[in-house]
PDB file of N, CA and C in Angstrom:
ATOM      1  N   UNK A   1     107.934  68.943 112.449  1.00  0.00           N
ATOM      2  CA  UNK A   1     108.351  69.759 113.573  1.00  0.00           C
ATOM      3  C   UNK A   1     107.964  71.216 113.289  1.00  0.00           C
ATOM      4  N   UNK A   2     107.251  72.070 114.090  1.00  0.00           N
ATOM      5  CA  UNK A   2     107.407  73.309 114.039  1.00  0.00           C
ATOM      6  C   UNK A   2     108.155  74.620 113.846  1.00  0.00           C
ATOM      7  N   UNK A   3     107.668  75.357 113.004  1.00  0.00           N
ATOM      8  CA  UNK A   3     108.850  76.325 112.719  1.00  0.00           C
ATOM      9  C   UNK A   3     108.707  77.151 113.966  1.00  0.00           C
ATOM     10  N   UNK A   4     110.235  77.851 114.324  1.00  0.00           N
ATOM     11  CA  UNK A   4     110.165  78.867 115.376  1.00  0.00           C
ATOM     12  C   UNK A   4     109.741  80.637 114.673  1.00  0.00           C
ATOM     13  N   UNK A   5     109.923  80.518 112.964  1.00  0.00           N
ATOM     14  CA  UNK A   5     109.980  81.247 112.431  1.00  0.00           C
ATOM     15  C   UNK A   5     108.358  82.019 112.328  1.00  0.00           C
ATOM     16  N   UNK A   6     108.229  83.129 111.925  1.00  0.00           N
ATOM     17  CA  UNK A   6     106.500  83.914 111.765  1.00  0.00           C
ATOM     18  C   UNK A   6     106.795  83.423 110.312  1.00  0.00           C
ATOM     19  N   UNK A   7     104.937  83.104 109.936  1.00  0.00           N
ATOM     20  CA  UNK A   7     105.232  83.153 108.815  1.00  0.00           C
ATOM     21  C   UNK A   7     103.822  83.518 108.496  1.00  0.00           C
ATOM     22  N   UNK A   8     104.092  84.303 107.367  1.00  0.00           N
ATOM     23  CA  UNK A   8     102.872  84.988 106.894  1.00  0.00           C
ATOM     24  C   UNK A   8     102.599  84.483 104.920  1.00  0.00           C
ATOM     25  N   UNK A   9     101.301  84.849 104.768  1.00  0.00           N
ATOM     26  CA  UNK A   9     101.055  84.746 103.193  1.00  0.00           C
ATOM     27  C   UNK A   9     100.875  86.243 102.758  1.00  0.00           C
ATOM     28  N   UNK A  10     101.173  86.323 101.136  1.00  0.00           N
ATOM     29  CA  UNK A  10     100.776  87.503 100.638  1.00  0.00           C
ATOM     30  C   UNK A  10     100.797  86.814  99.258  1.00  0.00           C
ATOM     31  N   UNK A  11      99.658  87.632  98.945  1.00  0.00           N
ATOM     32  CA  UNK A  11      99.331  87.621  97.482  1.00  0.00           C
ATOM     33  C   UNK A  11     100.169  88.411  96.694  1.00  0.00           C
ATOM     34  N   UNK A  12     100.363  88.206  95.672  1.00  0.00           N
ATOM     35  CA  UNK A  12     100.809  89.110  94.915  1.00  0.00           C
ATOM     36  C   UNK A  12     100.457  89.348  93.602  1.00  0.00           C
ATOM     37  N   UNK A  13     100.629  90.195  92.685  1.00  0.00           N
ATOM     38  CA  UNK A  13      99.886  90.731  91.380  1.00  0.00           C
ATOM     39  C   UNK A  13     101.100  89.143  90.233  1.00  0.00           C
ATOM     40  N   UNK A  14     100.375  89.138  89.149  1.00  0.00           N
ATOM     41  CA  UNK A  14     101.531  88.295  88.185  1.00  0.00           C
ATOM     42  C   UNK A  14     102.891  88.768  88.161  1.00  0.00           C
ATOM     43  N   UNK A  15     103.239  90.284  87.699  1.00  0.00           N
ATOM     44  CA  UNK A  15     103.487  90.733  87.280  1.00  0.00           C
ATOM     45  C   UNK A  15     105.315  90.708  88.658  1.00  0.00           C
ATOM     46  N   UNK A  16     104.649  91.092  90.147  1.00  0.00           N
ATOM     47  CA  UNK A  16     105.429  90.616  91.165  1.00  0.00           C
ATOM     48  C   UNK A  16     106.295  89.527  91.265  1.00  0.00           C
ATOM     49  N   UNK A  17     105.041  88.014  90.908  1.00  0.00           N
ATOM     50  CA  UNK A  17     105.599  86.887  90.828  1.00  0.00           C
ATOM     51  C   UNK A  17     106.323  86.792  89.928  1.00  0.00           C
ATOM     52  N   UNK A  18     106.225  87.059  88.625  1.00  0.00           N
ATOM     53  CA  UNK A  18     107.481  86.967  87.629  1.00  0.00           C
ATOM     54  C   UNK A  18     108.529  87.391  88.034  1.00  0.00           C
ATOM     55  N   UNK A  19     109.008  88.256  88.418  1.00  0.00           N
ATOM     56  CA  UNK A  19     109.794  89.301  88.797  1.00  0.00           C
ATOM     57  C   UNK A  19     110.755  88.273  89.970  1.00  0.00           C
ATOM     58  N   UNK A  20     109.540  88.188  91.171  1.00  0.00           N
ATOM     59  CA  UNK A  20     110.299  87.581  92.399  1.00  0.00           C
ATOM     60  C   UNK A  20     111.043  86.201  91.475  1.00  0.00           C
ATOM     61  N   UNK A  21     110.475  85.434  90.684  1.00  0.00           N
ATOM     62  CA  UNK A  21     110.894  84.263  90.300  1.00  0.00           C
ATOM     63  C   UNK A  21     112.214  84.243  89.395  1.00  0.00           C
ATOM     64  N   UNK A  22     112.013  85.426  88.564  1.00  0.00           N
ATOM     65  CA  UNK A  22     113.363  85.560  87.584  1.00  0.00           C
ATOM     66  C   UNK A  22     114.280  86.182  88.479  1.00  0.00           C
ATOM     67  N   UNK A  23     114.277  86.883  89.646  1.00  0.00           N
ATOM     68  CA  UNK A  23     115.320  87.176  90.533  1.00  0.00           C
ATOM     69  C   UNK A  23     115.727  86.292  91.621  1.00  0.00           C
ATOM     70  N   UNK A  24     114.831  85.316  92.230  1.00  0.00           N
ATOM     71  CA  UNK A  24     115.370  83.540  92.632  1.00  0.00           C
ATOM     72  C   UNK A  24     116.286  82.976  91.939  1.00  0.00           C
ATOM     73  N   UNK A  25     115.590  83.014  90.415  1.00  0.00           N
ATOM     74  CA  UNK A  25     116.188  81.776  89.697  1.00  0.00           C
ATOM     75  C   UNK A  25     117.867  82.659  89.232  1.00  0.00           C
ATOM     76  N   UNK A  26     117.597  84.011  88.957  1.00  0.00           N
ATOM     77  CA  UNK A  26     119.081  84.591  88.805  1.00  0.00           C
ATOM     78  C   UNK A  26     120.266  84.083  89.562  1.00  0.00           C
ATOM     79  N   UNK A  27     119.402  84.304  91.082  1.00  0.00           N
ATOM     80  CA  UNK A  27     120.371  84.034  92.413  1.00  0.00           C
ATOM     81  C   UNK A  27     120.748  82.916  92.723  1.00  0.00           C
ATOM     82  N   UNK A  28     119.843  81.889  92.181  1.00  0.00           N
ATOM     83  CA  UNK A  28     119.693  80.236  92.346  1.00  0.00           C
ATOM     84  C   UNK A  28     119.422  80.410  94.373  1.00  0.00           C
ATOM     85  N   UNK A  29     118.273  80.881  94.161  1.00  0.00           N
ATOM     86  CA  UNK A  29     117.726  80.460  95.449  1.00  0.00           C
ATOM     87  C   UNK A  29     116.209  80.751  95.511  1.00  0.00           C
ATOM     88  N   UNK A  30     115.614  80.263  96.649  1.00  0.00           N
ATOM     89  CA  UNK A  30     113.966  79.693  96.392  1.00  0.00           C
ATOM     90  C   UNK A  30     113.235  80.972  96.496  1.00  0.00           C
ATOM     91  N   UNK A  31     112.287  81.081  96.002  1.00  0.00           N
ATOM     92  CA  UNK A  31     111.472  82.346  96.081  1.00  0.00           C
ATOM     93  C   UNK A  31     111.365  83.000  97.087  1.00  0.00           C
ATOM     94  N   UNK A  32     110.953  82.376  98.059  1.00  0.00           N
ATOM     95  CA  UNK A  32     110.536  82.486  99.796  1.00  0.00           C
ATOM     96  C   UNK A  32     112.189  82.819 100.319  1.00  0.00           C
ATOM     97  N   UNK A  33     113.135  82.647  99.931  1.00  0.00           N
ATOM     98  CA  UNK A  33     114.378  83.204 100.264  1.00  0.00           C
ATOM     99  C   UNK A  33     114.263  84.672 100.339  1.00  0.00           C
ATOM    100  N   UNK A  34     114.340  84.601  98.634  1.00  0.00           N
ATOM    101  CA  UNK A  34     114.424  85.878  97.660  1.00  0.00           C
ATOM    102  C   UNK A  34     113.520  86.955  98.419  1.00  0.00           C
ATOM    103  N   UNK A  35     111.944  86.474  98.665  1.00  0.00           N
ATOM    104  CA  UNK A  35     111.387  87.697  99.064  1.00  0.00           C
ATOM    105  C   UNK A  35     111.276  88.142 100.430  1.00  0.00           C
ATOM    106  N   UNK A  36     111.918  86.959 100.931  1.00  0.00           N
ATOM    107  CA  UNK A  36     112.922  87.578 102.702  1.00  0.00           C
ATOM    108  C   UNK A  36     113.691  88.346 102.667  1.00  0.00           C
ATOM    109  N   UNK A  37     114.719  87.880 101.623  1.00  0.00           N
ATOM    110  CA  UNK A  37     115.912  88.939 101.511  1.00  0.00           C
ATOM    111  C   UNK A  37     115.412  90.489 101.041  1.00  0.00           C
ATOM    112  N   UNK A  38     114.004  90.740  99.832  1.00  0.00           N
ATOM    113  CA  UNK A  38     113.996  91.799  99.579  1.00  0.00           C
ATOM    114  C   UNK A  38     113.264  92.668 100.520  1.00  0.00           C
ATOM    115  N   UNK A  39     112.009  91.647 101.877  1.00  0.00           N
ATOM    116  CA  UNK A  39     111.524  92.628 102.189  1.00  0.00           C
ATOM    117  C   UNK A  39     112.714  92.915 103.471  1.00  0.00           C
ATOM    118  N   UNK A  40     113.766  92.366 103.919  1.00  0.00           N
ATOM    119  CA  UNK A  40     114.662  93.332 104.494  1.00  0.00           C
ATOM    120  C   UNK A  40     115.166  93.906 104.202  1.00  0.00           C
ATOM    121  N   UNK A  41     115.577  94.268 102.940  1.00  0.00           N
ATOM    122  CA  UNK A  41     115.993  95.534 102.537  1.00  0.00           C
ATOM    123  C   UNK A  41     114.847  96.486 102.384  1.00  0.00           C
ATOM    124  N   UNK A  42     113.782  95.831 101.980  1.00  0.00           N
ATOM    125  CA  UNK A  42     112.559  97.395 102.236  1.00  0.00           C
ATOM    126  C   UNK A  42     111.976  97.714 103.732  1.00  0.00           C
ATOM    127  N   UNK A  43     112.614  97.107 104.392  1.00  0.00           N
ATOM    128  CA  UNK A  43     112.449  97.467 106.255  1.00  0.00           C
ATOM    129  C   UNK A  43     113.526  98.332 105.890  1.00  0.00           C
ATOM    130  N   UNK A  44     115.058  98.490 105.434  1.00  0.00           N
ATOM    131  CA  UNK A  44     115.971  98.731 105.707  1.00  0.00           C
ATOM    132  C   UNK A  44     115.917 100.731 105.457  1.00  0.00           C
ATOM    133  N   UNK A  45     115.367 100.796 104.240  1.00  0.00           N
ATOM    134  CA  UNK A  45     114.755 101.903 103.508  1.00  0.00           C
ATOM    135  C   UNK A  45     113.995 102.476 104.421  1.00  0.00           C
ATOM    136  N   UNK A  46     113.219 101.755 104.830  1.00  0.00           N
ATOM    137  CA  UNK A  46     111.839 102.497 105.691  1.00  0.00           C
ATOM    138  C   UNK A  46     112.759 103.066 106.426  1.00  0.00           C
ATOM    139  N   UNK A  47     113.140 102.024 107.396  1.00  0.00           N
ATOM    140  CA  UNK A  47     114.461 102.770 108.735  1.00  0.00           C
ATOM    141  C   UNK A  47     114.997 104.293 108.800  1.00  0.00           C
ATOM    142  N   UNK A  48     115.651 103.873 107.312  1.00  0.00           N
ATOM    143  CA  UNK A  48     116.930 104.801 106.641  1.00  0.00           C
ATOM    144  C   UNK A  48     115.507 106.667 106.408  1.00  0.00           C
ATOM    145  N   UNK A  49     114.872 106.419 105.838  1.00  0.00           N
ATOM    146  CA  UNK A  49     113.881 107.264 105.838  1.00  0.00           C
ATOM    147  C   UNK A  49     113.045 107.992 106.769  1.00  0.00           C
ATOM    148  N   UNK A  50     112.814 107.180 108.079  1.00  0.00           N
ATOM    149  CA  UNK A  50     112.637 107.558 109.285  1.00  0.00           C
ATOM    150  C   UNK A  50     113.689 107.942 109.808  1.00  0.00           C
ATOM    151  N   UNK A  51     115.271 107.809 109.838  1.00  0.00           N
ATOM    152  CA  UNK A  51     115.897 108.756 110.290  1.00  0.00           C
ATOM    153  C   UNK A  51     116.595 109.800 109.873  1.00  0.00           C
ATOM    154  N   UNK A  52     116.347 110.118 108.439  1.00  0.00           N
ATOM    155  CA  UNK A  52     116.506 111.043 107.791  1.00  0.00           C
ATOM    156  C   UNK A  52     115.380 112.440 107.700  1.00  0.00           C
ATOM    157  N   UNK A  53     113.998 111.723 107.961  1.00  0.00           N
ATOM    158  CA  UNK A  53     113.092 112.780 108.756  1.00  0.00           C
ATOM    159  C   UNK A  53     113.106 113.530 109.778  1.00  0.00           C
ATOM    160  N   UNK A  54     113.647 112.876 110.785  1.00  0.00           N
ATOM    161  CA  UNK A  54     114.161 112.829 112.256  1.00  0.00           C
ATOM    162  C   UNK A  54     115.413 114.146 112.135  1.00  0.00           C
ATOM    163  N   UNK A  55     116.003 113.821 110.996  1.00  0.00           N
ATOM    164  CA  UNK A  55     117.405 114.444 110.937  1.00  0.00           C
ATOM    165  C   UNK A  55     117.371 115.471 110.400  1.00  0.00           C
ATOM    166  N   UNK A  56     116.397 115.635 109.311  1.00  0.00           N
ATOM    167  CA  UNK A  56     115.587 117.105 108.703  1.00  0.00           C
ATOM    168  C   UNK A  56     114.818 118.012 109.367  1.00  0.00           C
ATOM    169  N   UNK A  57     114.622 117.067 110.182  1.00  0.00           N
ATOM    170  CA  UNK A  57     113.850 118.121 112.207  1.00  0.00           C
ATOM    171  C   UNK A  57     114.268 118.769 112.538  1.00  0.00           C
ATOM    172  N   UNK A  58     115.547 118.399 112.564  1.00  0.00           N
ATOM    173  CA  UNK A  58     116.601 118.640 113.806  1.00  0.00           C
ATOM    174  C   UNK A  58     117.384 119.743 113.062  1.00  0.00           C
ATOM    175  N   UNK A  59     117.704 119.892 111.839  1.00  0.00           N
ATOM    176  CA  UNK A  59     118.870 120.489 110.859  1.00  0.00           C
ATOM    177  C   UNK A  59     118.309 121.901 110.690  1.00  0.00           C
ATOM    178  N   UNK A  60     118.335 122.732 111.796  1.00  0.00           N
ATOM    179  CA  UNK A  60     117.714 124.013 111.436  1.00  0.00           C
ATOM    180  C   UNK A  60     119.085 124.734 111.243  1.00  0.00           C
ATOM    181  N   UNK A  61     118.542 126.056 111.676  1.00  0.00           N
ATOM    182  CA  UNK A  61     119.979 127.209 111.566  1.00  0.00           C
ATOM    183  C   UNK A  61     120.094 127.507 112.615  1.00  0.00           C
ATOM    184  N   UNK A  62     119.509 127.037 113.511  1.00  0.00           N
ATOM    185  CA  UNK A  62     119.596 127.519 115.044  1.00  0.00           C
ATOM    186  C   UNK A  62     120.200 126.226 115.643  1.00  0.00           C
ATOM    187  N   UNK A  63     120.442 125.189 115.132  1.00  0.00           N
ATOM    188  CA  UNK A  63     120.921 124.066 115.372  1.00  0.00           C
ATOM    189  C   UNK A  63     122.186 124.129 116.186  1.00  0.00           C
ATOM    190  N   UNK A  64     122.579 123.443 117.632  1.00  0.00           N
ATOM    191  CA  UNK A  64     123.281 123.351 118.160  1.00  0.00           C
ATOM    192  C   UNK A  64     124.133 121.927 117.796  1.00  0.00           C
ATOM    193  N   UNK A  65     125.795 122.516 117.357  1.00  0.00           N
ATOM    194  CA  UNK A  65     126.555 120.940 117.260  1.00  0.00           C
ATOM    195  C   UNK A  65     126.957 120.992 118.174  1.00  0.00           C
ATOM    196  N   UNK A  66     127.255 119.639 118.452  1.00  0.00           N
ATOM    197  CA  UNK A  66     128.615 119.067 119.684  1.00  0.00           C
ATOM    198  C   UNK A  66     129.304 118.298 119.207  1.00  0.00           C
ATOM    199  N   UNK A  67     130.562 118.435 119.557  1.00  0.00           N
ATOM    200  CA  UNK A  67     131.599 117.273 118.498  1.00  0.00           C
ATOM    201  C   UNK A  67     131.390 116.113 119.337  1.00  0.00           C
ATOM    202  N   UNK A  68     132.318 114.932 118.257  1.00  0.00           N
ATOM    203  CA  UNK A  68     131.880 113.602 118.501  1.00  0.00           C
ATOM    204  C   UNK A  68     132.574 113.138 119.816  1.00  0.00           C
ATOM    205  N   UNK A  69     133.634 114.135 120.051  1.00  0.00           N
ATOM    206  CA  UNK A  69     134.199 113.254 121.340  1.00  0.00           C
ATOM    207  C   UNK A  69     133.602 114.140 122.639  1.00  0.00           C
ATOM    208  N   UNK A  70     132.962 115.093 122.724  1.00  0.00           N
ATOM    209  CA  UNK A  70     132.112 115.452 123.555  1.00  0.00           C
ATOM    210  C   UNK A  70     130.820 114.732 124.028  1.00  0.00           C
ATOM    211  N   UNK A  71     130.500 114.199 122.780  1.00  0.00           N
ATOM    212  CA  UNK A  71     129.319 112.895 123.352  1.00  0.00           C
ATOM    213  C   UNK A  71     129.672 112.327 123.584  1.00  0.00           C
ATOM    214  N   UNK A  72     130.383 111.551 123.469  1.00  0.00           N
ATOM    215  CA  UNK A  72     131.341 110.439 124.216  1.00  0.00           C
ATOM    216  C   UNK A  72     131.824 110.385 125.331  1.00  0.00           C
ATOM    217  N   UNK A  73     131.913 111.904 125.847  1.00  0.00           N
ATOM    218  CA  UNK A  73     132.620 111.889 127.046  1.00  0.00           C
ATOM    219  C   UNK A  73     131.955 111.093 128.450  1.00  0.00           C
TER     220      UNK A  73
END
């Protein structure tokens, strides 16, 4: 049956694969888990980094606040 899932290949250096494998086998789960789980946390970073750029834009001295229950309103 077909997966609904994307699925892609990547190579990786030895040095990766060891790594991904001794952190599977730590977790007791399959490689292809493991390097799902890590590349969402390195989406997660990227994110976190793009809005901390965004936020270093914005953070001048001329910077206008508004409190939180004013946006809200």
């Amino acid at each position: 049956m077909p997966t609904t899932k994307y699925r892609i290949n990547v190579s990786v250096p030895k040095d990766v694969e060891m790594a991904l494998q001794r952190l599977a086998k730590r977790d007791d789960v399959p490689c292809a888990s493991k390097a799902l789980e890590l590349i969402k946390t390195a989406l997660e970073l990227e994110e976190d980094q793009v809005w901390n750029r965004l936020a270093l834009k914005r953070d001048t001295k001329k910077a206008k606040f508004v409190s939180h229950q004013k946006v809200w309103e």
